[in-house]
PDB file of N, CA and C in Angstrom:
ATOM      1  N   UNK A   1      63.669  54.407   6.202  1.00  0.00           N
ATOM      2  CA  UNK A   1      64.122  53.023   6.231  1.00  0.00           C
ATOM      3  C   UNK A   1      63.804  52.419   7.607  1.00  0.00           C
ATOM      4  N   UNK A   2      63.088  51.194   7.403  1.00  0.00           N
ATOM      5  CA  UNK A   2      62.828  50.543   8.781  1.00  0.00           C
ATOM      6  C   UNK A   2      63.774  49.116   9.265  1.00  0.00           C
ATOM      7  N   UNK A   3      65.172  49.797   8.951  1.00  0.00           N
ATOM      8  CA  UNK A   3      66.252  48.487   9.228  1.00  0.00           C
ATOM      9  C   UNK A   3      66.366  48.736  10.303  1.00  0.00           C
ATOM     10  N   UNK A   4      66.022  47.493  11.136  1.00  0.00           N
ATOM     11  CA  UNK A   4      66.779  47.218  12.582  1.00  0.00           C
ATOM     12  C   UNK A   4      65.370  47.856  13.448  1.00  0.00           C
ATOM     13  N   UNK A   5      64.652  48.337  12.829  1.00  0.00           N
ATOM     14  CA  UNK A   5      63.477  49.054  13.578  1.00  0.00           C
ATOM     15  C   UNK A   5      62.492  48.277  14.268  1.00  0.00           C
ATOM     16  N   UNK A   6      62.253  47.306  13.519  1.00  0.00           N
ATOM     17  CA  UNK A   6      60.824  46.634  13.806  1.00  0.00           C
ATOM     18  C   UNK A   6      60.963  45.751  15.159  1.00  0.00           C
ATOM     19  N   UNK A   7      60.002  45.783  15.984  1.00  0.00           N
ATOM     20  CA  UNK A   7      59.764  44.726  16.938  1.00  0.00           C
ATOM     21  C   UNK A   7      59.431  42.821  16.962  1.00  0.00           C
ATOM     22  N   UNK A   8      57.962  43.512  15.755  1.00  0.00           N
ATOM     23  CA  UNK A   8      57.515  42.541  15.628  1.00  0.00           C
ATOM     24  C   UNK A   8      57.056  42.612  13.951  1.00  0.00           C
ATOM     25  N   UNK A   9      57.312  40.586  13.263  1.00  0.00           N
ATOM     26  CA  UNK A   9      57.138  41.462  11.648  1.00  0.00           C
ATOM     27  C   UNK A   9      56.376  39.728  11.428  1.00  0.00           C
ATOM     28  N   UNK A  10      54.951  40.095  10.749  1.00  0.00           N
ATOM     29  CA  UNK A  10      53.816  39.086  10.962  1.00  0.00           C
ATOM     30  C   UNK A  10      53.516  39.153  10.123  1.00  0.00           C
ATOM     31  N   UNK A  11      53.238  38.167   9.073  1.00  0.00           N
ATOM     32  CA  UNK A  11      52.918  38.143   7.202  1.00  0.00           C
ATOM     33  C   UNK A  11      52.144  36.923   7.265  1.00  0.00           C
ATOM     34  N   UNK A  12      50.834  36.969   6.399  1.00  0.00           N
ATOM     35  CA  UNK A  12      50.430  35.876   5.606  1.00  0.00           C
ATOM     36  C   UNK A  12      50.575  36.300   4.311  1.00  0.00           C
ATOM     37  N   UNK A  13      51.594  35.766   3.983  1.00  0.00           N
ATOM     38  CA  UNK A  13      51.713  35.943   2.301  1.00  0.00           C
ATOM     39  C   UNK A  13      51.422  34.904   1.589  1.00  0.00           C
ATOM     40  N   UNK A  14      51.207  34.967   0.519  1.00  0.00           N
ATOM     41  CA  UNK A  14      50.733  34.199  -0.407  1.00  0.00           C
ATOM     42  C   UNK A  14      51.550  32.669  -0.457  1.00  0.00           C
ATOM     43  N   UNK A  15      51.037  31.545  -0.390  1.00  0.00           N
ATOM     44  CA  UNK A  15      52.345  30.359  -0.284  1.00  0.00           C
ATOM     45  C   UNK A  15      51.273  29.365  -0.945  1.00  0.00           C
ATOM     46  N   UNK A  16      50.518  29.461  -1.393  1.00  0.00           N
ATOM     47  CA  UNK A  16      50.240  27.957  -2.844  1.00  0.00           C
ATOM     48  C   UNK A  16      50.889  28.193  -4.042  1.00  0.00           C
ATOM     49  N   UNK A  17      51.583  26.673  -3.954  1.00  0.00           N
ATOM     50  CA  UNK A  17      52.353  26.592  -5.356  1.00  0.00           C
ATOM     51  C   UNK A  17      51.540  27.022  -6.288  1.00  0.00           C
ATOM     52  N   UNK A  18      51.669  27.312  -7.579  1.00  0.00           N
ATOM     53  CA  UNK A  18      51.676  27.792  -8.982  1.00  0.00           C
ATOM     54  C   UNK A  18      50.950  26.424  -9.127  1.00  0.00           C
ATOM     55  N   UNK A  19      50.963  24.991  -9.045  1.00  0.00           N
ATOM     56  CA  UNK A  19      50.950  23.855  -9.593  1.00  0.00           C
ATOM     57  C   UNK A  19      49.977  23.314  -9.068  1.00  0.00           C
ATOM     58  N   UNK A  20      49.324  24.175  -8.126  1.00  0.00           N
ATOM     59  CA  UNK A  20      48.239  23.504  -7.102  1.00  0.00           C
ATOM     60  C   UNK A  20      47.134  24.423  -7.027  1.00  0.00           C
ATOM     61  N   UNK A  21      46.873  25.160  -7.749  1.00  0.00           N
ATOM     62  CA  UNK A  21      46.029  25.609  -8.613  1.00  0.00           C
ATOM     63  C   UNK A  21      44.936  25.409  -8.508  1.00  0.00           C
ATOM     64  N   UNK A  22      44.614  23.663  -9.002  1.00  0.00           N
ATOM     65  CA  UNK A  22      43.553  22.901  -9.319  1.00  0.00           C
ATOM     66  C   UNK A  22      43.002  22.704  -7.998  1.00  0.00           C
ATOM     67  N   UNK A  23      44.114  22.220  -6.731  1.00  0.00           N
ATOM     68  CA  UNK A  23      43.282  21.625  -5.651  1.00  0.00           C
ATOM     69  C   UNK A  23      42.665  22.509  -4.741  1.00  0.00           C
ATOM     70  N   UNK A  24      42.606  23.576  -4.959  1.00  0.00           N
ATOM     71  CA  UNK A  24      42.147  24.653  -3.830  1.00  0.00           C
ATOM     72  C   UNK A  24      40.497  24.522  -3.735  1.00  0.00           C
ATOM     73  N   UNK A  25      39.734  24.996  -2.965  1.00  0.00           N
ATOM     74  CA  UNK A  25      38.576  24.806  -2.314  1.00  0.00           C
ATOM     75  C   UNK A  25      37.561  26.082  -3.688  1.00  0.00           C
ATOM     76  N   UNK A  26      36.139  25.706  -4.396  1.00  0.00           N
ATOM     77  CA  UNK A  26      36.067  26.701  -4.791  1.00  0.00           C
ATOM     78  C   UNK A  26      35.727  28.301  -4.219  1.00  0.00           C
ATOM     79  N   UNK A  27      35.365  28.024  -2.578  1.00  0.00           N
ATOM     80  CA  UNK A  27      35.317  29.167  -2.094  1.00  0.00           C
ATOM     81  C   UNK A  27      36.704  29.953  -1.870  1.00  0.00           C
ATOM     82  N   UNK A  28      37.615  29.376  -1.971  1.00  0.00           N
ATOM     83  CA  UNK A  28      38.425  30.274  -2.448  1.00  0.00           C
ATOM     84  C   UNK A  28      38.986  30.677  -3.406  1.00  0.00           C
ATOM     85  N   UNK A  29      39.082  29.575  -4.252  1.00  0.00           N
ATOM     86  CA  UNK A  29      40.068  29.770  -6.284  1.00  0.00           C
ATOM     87  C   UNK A  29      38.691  31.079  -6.841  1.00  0.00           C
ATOM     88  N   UNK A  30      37.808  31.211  -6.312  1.00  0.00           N
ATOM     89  CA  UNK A  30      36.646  31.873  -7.594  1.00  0.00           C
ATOM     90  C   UNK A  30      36.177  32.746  -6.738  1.00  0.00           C
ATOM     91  N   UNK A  31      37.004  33.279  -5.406  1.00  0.00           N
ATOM     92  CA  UNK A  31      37.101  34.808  -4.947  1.00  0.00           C
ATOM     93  C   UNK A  31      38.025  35.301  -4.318  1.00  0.00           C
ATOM     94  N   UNK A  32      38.661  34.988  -4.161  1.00  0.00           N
ATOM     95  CA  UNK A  32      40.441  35.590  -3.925  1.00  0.00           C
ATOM     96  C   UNK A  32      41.260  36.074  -5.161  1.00  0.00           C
ATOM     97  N   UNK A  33      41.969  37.186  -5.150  1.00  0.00           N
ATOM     98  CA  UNK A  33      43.123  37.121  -6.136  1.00  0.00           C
ATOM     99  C   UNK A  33      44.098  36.519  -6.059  1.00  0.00           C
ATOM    100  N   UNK A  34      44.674  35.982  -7.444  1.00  0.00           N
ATOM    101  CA  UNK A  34      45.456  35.463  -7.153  1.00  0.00           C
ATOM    102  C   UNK A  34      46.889  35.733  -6.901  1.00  0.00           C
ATOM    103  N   UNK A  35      47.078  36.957  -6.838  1.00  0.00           N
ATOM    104  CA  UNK A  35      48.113  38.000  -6.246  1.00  0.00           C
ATOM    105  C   UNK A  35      47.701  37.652  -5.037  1.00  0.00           C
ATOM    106  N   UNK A  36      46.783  37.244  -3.922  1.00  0.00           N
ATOM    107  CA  UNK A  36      47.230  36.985  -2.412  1.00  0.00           C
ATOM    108  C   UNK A  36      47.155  35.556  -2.350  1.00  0.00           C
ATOM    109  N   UNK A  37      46.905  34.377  -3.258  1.00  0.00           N
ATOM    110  CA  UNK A  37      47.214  33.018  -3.063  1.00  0.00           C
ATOM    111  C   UNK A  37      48.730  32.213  -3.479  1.00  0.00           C
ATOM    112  N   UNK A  38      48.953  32.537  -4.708  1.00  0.00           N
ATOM    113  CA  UNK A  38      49.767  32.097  -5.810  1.00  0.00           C
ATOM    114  C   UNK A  38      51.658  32.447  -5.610  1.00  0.00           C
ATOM    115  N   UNK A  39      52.407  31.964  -5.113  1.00  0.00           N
ATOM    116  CA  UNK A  39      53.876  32.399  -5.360  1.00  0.00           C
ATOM    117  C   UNK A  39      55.330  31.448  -5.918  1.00  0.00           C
ATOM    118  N   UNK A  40      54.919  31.307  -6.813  1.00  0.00           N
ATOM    119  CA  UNK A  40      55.694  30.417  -7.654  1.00  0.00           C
ATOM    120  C   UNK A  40      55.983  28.943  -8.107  1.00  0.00           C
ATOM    121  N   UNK A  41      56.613  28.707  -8.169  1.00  0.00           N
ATOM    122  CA  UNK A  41      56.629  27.005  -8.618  1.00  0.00           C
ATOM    123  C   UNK A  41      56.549  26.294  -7.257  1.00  0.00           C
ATOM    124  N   UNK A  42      57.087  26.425  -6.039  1.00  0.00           N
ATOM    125  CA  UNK A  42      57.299  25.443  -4.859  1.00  0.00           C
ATOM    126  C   UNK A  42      56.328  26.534  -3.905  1.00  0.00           C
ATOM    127  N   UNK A  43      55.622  27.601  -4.159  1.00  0.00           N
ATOM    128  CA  UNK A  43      54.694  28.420  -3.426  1.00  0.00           C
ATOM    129  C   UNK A  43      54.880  29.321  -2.299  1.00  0.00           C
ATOM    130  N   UNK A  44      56.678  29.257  -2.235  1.00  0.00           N
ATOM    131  CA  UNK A  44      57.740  29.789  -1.019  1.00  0.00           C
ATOM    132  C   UNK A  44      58.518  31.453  -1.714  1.00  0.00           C
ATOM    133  N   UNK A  45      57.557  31.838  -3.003  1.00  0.00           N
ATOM    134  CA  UNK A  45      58.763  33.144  -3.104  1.00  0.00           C
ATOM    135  C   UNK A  45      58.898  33.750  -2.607  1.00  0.00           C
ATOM    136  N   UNK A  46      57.263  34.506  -2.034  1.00  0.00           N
ATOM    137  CA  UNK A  46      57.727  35.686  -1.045  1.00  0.00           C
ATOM    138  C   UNK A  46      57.953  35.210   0.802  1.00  0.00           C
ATOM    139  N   UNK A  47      58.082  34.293   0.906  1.00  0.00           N
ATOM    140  CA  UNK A  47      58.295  33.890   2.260  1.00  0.00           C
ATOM    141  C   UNK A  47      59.814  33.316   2.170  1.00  0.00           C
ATOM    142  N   UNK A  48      60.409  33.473   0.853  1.00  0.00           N
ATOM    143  CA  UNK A  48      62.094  33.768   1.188  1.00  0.00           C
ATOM    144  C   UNK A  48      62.646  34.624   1.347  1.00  0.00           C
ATOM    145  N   UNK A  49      61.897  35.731   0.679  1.00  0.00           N
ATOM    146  CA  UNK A  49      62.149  36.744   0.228  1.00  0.00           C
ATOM    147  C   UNK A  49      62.351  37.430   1.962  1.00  0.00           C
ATOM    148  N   UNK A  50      61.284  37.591   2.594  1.00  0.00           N
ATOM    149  CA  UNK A  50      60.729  37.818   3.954  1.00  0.00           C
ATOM    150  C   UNK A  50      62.269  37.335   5.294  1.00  0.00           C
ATOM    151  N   UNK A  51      62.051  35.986   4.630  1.00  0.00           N
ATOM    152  CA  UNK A  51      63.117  35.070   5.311  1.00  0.00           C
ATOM    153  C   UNK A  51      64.593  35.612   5.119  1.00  0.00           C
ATOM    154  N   UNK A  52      64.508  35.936   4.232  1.00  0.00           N
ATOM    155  CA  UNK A  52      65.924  36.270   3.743  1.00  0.00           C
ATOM    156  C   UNK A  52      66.251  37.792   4.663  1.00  0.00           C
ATOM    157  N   UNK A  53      65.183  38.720   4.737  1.00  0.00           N
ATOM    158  CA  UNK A  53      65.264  40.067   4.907  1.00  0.00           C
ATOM    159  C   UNK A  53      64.969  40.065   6.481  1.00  0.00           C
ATOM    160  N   UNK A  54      64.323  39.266   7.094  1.00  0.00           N
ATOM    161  CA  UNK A  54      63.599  39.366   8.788  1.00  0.00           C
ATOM    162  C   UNK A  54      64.783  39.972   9.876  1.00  0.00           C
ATOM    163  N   UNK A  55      65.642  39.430   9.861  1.00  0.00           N
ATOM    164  CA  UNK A  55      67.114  39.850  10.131  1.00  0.00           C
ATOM    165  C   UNK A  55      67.593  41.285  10.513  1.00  0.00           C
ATOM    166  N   UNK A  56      67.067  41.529   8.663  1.00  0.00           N
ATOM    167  CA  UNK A  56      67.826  42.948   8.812  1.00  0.00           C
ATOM    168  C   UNK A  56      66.751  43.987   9.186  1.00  0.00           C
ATOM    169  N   UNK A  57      65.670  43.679   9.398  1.00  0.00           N
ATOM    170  CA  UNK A  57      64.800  44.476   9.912  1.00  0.00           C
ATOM    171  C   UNK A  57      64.015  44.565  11.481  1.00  0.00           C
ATOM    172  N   UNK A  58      64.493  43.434  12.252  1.00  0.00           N
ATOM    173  CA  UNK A  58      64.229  43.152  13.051  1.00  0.00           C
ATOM    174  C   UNK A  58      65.086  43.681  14.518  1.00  0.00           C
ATOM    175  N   UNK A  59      64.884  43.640  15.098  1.00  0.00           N
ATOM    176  CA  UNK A  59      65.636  44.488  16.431  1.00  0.00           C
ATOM    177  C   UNK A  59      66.210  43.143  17.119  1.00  0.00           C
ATOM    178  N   UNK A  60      67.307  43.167  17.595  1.00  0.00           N
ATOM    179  CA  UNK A  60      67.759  42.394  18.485  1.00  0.00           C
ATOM    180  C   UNK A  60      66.313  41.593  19.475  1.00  0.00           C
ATOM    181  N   UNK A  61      66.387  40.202  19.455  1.00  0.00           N
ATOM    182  CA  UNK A  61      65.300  40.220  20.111  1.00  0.00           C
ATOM    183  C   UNK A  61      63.628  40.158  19.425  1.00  0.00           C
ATOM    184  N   UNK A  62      63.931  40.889  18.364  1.00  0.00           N
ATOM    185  CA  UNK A  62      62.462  40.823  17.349  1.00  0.00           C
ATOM    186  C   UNK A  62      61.754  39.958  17.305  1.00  0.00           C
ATOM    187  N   UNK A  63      60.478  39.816  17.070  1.00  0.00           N
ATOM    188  CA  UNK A  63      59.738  38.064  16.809  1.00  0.00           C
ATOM    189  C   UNK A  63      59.324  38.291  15.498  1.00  0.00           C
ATOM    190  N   UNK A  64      59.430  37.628  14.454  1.00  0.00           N
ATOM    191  CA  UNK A  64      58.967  36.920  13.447  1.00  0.00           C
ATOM    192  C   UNK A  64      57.920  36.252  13.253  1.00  0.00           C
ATOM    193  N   UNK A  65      56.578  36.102  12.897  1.00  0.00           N
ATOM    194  CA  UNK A  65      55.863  35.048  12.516  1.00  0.00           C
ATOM    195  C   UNK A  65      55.098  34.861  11.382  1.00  0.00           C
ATOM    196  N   UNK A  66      55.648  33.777  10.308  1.00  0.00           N
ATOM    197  CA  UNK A  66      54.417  33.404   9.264  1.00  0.00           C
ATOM    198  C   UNK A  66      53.740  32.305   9.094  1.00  0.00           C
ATOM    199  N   UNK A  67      52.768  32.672   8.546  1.00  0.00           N
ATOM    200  CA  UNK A  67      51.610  31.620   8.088  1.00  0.00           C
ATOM    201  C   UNK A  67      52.198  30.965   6.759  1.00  0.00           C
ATOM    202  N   UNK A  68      52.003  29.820   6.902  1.00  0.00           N
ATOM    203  CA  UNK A  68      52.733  28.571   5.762  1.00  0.00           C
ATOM    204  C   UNK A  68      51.736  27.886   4.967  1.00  0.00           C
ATOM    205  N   UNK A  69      51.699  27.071   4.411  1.00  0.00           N
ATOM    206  CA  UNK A  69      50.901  25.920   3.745  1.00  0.00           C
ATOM    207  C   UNK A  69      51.303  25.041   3.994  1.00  0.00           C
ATOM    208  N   UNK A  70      50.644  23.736   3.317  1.00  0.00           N
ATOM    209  CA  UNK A  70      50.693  22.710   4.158  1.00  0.00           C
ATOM    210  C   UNK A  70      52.276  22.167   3.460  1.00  0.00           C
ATOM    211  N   UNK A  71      52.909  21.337   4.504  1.00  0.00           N
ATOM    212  CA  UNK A  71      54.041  20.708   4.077  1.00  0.00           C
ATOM    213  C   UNK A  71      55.638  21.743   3.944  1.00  0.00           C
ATOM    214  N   UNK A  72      55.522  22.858   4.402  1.00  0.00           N
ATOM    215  CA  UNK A  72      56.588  24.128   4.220  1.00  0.00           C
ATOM    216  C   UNK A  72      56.825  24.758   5.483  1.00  0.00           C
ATOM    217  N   UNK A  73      56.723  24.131   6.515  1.00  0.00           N
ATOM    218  CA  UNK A  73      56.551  24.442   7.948  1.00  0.00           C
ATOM    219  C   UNK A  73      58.044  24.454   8.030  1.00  0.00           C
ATOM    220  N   UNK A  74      58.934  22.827   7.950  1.00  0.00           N
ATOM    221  CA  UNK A  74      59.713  22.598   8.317  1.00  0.00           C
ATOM    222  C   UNK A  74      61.001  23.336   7.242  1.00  0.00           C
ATOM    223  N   UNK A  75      60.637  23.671   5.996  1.00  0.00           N
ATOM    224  CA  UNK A  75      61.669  24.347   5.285  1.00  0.00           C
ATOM    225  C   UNK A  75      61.608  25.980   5.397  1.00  0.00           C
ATOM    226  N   UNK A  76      60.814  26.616   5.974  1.00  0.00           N
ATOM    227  CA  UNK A  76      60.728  27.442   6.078  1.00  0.00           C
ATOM    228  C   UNK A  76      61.500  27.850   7.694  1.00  0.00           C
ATOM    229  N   UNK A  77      61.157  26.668   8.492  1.00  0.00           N
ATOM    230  CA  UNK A  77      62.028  27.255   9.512  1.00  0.00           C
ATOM    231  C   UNK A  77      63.757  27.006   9.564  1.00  0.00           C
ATOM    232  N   UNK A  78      64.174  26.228   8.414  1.00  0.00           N
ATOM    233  CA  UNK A  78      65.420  26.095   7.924  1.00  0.00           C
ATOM    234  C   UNK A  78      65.711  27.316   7.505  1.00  0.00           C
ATOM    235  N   UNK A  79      65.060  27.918   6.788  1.00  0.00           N
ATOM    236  CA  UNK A  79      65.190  29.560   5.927  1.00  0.00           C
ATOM    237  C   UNK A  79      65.539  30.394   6.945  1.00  0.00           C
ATOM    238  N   UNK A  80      64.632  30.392   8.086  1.00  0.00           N
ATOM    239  CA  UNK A  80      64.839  31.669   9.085  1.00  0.00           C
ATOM    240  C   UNK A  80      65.382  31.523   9.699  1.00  0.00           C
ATOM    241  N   UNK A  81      66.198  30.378  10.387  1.00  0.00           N
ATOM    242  CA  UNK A  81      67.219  29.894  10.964  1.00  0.00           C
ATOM    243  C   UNK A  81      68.424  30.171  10.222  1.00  0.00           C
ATOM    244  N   UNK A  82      68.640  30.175   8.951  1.00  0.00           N
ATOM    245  CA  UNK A  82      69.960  30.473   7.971  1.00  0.00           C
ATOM    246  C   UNK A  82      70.385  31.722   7.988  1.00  0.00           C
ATOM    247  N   UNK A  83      68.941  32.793   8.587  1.00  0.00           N
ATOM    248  CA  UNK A  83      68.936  33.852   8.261  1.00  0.00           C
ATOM    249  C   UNK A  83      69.257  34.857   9.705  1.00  0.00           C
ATOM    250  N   UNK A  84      69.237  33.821  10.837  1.00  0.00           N
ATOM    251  CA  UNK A  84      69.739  34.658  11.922  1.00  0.00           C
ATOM    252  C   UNK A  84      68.346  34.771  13.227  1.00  0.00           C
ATOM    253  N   UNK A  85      67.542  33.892  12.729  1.00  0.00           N
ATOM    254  CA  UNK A  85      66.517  33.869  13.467  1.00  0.00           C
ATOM    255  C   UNK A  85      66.840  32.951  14.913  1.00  0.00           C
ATOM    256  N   UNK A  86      66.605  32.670  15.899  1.00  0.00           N
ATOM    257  CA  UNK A  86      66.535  31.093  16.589  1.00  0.00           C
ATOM    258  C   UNK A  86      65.080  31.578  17.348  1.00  0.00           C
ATOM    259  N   UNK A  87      65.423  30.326  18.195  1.00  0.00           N
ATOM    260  CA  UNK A  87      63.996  30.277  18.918  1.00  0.00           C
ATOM    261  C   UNK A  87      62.419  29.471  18.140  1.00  0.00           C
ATOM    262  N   UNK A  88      63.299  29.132  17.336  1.00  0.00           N
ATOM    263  CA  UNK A  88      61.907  28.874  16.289  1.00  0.00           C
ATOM    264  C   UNK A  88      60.911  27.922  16.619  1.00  0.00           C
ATOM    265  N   UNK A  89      60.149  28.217  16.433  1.00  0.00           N
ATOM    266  CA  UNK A  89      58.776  27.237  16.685  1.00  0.00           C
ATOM    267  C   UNK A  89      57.625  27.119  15.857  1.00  0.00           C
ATOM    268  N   UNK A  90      57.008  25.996  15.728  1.00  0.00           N
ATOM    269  CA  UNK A  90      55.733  25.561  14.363  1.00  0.00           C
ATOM    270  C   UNK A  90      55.026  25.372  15.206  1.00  0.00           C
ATOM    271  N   UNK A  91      53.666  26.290  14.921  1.00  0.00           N
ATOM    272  CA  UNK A  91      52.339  26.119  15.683  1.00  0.00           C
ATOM    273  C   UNK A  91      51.684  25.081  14.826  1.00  0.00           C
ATOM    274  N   UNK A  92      50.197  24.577  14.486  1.00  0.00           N
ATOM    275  CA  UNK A  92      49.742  23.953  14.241  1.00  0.00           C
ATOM    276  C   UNK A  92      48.622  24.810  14.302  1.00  0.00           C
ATOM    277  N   UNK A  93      47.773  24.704  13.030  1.00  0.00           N
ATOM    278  CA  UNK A  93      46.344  25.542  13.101  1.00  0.00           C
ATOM    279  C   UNK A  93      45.253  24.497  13.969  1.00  0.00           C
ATOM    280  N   UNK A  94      43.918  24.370  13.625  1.00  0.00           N
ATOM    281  CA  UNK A  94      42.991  23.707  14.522  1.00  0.00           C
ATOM    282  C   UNK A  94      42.638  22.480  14.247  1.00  0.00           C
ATOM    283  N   UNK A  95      43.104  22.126  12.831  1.00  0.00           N
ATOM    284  CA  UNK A  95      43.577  20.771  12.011  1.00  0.00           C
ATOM    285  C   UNK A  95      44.250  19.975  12.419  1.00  0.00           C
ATOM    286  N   UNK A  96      45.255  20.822  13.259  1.00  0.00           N
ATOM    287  CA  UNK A  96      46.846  19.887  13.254  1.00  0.00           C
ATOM    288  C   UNK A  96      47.780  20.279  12.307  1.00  0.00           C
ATOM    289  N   UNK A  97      47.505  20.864  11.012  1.00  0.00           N
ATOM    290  CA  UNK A  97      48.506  21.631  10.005  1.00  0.00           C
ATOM    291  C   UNK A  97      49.513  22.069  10.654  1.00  0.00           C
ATOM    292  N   UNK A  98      50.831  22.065  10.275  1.00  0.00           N
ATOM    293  CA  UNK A  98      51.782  23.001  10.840  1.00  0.00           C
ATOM    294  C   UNK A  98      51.520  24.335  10.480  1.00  0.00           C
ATOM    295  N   UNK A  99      51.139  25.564  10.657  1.00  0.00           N
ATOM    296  CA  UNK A  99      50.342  26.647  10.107  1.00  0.00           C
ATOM    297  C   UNK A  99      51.667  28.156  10.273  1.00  0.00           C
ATOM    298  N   UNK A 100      51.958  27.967  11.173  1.00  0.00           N
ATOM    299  CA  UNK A 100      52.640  29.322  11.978  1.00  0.00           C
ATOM    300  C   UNK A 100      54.147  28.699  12.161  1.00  0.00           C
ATOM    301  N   UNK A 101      55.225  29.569  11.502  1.00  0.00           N
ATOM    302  CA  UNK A 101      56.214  29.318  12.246  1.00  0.00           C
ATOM    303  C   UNK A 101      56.975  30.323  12.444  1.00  0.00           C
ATOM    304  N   UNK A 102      57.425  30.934  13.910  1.00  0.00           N
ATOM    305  CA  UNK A 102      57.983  31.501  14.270  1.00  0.00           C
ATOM    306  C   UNK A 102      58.969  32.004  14.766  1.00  0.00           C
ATOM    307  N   UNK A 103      60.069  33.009  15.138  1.00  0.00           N
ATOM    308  CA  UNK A 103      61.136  32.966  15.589  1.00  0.00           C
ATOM    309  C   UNK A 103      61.569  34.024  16.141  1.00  0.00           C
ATOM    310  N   UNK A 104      62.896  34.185  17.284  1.00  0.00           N
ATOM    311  CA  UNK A 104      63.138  35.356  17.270  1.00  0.00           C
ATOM    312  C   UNK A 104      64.698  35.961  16.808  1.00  0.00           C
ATOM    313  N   UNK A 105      64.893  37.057  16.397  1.00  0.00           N
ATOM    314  CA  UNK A 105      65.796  37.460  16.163  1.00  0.00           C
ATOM    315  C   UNK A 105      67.178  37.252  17.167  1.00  0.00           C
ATOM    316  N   UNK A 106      68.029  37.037  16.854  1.00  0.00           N
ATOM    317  CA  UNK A 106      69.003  36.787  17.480  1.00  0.00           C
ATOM    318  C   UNK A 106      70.146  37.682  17.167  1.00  0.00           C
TER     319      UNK A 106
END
């Protein structure tokens, strides 16, 4: 068991809605699986899931960071904040996207 172990815990998980499907680029919809694009109706399952758990796996002090989609920057750092995170911060990829948001365990 790696509770309370980890230092540092860094995920790009899958975060396009189910519903958005259609708008993706074809270099990616027609070679990616969609087991690493696709996570549910609002595109946030496994990055609650994550959110929910960062906490208990994280060491006093731990840093947190995931990769988001567009528009889930700011609810996602509500999530990890609920969850015991502070420190949080939204990077921005090379776009300007909010891309990264991070935190540390508290």
């Amino acid at each position: 068991d790696v509770a309370g172990c980890l230092d540092v815990l860094v995920s790009n998980p899958p975060y396009v809605a189910d519903r958005d499907s259609g708008k993706l680029p074809p270099e990616v919809a027609n070679y990616e699986p969609r087991i690493a694009l696709f996570a549910g109706e609002d595109g946030l399952l496994f990055i609650k899931k994550i959110a929910q758990n960062a906490r208990r796996f994280l060491k006093p002090g731990g840093l947190i960071a995931l990769e988001v989609g567009i528009g889930q920057a700011e609810r996602v750092s509500e999530m990890l904040a609920q969850s015991g995170i502070g420190q949080i911060e939204i990077t921005p990829d090379l776009a300007g996207i909010p891309r990264v948001v991070s935190g540390i365990a508290i």
